[in-house]
N, C-alpha and C. Protein backbone atom coordinates (compact mmCIF):
# COMPACT_ATOMS: atom_id res chain seq x y z
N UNK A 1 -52.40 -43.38 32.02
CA UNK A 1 -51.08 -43.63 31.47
C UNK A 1 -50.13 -42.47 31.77
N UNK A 2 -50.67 -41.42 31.17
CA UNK A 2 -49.77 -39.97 31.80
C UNK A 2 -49.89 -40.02 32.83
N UNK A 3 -50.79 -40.36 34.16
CA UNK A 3 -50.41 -39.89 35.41
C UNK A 3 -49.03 -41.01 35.79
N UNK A 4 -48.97 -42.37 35.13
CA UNK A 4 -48.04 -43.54 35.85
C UNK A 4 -46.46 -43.01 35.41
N UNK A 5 -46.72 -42.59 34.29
CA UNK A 5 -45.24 -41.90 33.71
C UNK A 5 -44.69 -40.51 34.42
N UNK A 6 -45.76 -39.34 34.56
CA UNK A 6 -45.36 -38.62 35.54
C UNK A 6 -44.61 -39.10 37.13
N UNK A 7 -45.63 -40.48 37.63
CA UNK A 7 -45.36 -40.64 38.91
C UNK A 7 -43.50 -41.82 38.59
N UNK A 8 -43.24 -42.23 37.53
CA UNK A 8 -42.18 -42.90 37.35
C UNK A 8 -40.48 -41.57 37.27
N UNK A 9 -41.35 -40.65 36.42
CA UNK A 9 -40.47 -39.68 36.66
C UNK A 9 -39.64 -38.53 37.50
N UNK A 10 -41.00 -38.84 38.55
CA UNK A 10 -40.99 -37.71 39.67
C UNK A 10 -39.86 -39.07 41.22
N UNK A 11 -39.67 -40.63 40.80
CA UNK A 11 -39.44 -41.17 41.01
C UNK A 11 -37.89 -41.64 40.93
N UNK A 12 -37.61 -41.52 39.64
CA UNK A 12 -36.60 -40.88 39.14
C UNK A 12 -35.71 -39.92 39.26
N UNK A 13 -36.31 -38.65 39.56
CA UNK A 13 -35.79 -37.38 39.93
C UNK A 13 -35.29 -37.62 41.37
N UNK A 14 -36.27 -37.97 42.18
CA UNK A 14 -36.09 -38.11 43.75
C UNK A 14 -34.91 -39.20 43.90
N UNK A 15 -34.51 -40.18 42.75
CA UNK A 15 -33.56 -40.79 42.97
C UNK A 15 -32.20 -40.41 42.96
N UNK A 16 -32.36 -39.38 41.66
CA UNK A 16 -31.04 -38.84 41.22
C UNK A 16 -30.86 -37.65 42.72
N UNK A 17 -31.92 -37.26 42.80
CA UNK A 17 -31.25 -36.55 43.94
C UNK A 17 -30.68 -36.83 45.49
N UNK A 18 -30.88 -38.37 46.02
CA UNK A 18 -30.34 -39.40 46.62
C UNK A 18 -28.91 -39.46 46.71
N UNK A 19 -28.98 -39.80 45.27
CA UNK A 19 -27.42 -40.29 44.45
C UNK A 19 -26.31 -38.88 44.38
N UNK A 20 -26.71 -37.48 44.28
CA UNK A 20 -26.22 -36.60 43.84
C UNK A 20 -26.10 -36.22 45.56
N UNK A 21 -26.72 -36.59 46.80
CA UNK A 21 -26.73 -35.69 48.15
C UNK A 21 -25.61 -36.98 48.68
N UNK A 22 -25.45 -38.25 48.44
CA UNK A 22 -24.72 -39.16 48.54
C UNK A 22 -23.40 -39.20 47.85
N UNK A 23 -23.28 -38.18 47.05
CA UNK A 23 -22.23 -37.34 45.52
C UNK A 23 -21.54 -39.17 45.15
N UNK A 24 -22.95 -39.69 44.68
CA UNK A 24 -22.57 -40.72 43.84
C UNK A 24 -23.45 -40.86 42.30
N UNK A 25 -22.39 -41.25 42.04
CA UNK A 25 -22.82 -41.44 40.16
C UNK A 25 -24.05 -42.12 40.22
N UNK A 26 -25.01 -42.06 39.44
CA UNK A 26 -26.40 -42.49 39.11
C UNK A 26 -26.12 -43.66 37.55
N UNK A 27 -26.32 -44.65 37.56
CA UNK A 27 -26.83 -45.53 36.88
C UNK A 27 -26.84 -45.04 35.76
N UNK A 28 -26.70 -45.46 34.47
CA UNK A 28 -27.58 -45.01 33.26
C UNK A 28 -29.10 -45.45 33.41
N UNK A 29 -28.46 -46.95 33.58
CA UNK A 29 -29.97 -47.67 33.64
C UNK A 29 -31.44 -46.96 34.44
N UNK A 30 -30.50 -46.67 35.83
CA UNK A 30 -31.57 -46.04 36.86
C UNK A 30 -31.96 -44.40 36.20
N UNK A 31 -30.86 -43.85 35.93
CA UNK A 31 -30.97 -42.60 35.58
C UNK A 31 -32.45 -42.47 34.34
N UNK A 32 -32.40 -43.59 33.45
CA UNK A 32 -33.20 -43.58 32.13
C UNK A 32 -34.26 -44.54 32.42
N UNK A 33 -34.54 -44.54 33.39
CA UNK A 33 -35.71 -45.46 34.14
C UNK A 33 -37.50 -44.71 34.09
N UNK A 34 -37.38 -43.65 34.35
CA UNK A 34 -38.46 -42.94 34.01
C UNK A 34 -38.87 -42.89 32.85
N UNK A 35 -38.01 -42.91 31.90
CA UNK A 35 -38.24 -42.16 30.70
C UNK A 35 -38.12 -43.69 29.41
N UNK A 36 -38.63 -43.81 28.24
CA UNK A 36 -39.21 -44.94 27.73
C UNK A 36 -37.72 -45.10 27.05
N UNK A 37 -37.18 -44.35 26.54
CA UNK A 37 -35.74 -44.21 26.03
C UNK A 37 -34.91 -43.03 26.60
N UNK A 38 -34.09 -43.14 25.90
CA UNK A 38 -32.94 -42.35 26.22
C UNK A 38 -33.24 -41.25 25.23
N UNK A 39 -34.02 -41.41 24.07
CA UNK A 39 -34.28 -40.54 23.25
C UNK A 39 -34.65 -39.37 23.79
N UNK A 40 -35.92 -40.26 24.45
CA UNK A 40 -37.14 -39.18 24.93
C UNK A 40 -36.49 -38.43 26.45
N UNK A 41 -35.11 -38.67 27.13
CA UNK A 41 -34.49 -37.95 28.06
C UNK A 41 -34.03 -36.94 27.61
N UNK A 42 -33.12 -37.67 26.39
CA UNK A 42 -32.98 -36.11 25.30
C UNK A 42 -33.64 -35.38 25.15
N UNK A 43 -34.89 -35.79 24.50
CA UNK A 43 -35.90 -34.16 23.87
C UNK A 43 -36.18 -33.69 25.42
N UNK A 44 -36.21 -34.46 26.74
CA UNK A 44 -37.05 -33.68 27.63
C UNK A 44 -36.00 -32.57 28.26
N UNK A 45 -34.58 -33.22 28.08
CA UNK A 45 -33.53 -31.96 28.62
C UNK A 45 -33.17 -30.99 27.33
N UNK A 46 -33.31 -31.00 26.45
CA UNK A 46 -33.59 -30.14 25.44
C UNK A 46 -34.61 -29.24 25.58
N UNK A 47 -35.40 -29.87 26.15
CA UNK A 47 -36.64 -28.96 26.02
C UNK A 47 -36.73 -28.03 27.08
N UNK A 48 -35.91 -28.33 28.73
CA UNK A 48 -35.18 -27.63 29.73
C UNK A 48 -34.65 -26.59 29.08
N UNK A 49 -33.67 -26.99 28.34
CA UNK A 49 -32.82 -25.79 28.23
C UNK A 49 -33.26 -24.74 27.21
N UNK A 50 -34.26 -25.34 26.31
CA UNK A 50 -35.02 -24.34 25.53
C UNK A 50 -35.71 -22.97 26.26
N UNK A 51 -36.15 -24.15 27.38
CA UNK A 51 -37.29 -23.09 28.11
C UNK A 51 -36.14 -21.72 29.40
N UNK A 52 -34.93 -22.41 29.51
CA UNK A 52 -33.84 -21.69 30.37
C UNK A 52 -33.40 -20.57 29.62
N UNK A 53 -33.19 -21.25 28.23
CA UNK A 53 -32.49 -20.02 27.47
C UNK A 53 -33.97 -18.70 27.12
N UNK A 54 -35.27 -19.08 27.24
CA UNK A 54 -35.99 -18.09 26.91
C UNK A 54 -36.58 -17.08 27.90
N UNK A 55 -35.59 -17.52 29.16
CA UNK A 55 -36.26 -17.38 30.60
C UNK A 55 -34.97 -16.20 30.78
N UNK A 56 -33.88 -16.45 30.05
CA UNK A 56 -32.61 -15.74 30.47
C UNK A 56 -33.15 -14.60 29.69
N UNK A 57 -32.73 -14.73 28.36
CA UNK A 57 -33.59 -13.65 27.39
C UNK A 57 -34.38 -12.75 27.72
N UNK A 58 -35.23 -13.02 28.31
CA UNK A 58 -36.57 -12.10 29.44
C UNK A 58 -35.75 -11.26 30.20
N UNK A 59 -34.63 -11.81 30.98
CA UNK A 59 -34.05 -11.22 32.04
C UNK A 59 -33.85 -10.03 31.62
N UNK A 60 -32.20 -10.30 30.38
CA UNK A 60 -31.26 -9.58 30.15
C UNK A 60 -31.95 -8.95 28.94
């Protein structure tokens, strides 16, 4: 189950980056395609920037 969701997400990503080298807008739909909700896009870019802001911190 985790490996089909990883491989939906990594699917996902490779799309948005299609759409973004094409500098066209991405779907919601497509954009939130990996992910089971929109919820769970939330906590996962939350959880990005958790890990960015503790990475900066280190730096400075």
């Amino acid at each position: 189950m985790k490996i089909e969701k990883y491989q939906r997400l990594i699917q996902t990503v490779n799309t948005s980056l299609e759409y973004t080298t094409k500098g066209e807008n991405m779907d919601h739909k497509v954009m939130f395609k990996g992910f089971e909700s929109a919820e769970e896009w939330k906590q996962s870019l939350a959880e990005q920037i958790r890990t960015g802001i503790r990475q900066v911190k280190k730096i400075t």
